[in-house]
Protein backbone atom coordinates (compact mmCIF):
# COMPACT_ATOMS: atom_id res chain seq x y z
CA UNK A 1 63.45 137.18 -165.30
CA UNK A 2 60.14 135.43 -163.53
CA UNK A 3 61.91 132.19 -164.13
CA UNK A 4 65.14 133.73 -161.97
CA UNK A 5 62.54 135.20 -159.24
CA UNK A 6 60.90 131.93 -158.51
CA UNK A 7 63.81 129.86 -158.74
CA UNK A 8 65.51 132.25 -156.16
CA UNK A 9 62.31 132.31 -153.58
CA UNK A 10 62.57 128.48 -154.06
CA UNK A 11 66.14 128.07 -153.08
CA UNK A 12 65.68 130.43 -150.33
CA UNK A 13 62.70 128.87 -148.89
CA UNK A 14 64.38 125.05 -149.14
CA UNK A 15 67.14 126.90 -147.53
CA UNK A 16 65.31 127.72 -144.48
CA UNK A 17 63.70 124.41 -144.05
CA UNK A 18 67.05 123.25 -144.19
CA UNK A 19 68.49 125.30 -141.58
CA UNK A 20 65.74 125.30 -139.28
CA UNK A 21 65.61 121.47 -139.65
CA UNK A 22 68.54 120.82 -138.77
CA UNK A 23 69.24 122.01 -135.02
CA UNK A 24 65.90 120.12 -134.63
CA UNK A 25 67.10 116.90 -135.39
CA UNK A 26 70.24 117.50 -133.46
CA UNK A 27 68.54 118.26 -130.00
CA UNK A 28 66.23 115.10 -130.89
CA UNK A 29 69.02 113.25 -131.16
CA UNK A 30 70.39 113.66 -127.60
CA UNK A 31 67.13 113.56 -126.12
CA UNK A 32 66.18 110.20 -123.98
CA UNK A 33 62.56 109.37 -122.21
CA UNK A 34 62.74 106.46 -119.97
CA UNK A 35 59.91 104.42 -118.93
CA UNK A 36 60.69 104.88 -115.43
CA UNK A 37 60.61 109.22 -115.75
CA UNK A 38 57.20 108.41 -117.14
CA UNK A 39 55.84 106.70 -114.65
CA UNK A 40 57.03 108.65 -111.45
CA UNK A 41 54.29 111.25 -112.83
CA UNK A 42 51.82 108.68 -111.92
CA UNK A 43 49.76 108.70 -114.96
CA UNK A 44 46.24 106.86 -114.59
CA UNK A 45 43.47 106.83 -116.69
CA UNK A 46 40.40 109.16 -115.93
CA UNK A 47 37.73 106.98 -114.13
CA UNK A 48 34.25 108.57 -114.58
CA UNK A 49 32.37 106.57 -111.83
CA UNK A 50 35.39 105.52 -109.31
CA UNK A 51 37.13 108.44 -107.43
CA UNK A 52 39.26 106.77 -105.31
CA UNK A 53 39.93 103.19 -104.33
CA UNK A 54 42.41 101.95 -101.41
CA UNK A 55 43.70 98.26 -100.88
CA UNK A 56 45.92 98.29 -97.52
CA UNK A 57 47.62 95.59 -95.52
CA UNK A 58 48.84 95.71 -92.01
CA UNK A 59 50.38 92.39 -90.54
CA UNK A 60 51.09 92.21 -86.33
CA UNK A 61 52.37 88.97 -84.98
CA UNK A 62 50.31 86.57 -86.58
CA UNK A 63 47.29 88.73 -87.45
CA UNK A 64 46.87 90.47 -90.85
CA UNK A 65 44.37 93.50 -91.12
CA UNK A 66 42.57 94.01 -94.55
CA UNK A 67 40.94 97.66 -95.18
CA UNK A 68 40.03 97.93 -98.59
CA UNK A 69 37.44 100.72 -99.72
CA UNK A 70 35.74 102.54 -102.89
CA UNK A 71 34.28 105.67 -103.19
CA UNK A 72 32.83 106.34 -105.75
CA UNK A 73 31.82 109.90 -107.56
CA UNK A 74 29.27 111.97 -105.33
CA UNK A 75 25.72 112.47 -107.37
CA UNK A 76 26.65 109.90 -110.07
CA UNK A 77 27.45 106.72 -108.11
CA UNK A 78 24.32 104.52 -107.18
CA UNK A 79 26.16 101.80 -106.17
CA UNK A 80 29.56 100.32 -104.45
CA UNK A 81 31.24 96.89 -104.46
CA UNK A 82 34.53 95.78 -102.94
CA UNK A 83 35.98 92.56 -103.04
CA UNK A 84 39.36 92.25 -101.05
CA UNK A 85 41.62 88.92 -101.87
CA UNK A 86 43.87 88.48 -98.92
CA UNK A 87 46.70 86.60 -101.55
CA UNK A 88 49.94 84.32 -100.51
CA UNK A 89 52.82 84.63 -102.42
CA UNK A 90 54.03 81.15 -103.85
CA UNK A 91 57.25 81.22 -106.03
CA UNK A 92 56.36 83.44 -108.44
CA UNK A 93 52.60 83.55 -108.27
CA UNK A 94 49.71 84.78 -105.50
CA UNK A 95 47.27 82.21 -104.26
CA UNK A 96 43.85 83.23 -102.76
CA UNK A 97 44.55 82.99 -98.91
CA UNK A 98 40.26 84.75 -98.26
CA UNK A 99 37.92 86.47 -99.79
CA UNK A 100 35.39 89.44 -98.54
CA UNK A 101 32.96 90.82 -100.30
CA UNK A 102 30.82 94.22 -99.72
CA UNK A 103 28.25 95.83 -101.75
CA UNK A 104 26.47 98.75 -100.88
CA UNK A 105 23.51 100.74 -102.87
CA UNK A 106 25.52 104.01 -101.73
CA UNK A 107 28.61 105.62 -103.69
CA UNK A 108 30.89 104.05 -101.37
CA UNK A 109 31.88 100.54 -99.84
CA UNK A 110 34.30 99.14 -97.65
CA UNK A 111 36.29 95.92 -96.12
CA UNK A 112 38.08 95.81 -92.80
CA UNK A 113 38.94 92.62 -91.00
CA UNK A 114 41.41 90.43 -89.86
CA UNK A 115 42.80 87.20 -90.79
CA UNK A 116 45.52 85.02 -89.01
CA UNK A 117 48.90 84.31 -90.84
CA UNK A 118 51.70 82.23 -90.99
CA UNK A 119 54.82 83.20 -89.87
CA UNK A 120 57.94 83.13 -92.43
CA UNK A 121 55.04 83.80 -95.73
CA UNK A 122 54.71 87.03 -97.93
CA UNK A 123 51.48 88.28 -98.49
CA UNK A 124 49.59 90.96 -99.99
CA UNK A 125 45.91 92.37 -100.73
CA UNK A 126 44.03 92.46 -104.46
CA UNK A 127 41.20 94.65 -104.03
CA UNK A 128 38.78 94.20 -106.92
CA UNK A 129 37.04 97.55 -106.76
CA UNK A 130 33.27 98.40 -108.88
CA UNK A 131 31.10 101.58 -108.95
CA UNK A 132 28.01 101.76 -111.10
CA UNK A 133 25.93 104.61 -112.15
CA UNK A 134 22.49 103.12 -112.73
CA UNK A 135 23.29 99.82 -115.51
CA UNK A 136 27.09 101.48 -115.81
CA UNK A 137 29.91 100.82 -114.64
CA UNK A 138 33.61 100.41 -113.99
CA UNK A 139 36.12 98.42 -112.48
CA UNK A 140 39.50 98.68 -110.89
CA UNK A 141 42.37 96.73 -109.30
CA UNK A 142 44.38 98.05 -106.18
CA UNK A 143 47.27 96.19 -105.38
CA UNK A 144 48.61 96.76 -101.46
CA UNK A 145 52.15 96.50 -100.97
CA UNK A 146 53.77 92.98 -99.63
CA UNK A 147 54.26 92.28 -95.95
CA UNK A 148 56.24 89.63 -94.44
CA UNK A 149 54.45 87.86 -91.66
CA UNK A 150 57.24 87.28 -89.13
């Protein structure tokens, strides 16, 4: 009779799995994640020193303005560096066009200048962005977008 018991409990329980199993594997089935959904939730990873880095381009006429900047993380930063590549776009690659540099013993640093262009090229800004906290620290890349000088 124990024998009948156990083998029943058994059958039920594999049952169960079974069933519940099942509808699972259905729904997983029909379910799709693209890359793309993913990234419009604009995922980054958790900086500890950097809180917020900006790499921006603006060209007028012939004249392209750089402002690239770092701040870093108040009461933990101790100190700042920017450098901002003003880049030309060349088939598919971007050559250095200039190159500023700023480094301040402060939690934040910045680069804004100017910089003549030629008409007809596509260009962009790498900012190369560093905040340490004492002999710590981390690094970033901010991309601006591309502007046509026309």
């Amino acid at each position: 009779m124990k024998q009948k018991i156990k083998k029943a409990v058994a059958i039920i329980c594999m049952g169960s799995v079974v069933l519940t199993a099942a509808p699972t594997a259905s729904m997983a089935g029909n379910m799709s994640f693209s890359v793309e959904s993913q990234q419009e939730n604009d995922i980054s990873p958790y900086m500890m020193y950097i809180r917020d880095a900006i790499s921006a381009l603006w060209i007028s006429g012939t004249t392209a303005t750089v402002d690239c900047s770092v701040l870093g993380t108040d009461g933990v930063a101790t100190k700042a560096k920017v450098i901002a590549e003003l880049q030309l776009k060349s088939g598919d690659n971007w050559l250095p066009v200039k190159i500023w540099t700023a480094t301040e013993n402060d939690c934040e640093a910045y680069v804004y200048d100017t910089y003549k262009v030629k008409s007809g090229n596509i260009y962009r800004v790498k900012a190369t962005v560093t905040v340490w906290e004492g002999n710590l620290s981390e690094t970033q890349y901010v991309y601006s977008g591309e502007q046509k000088c026309n």
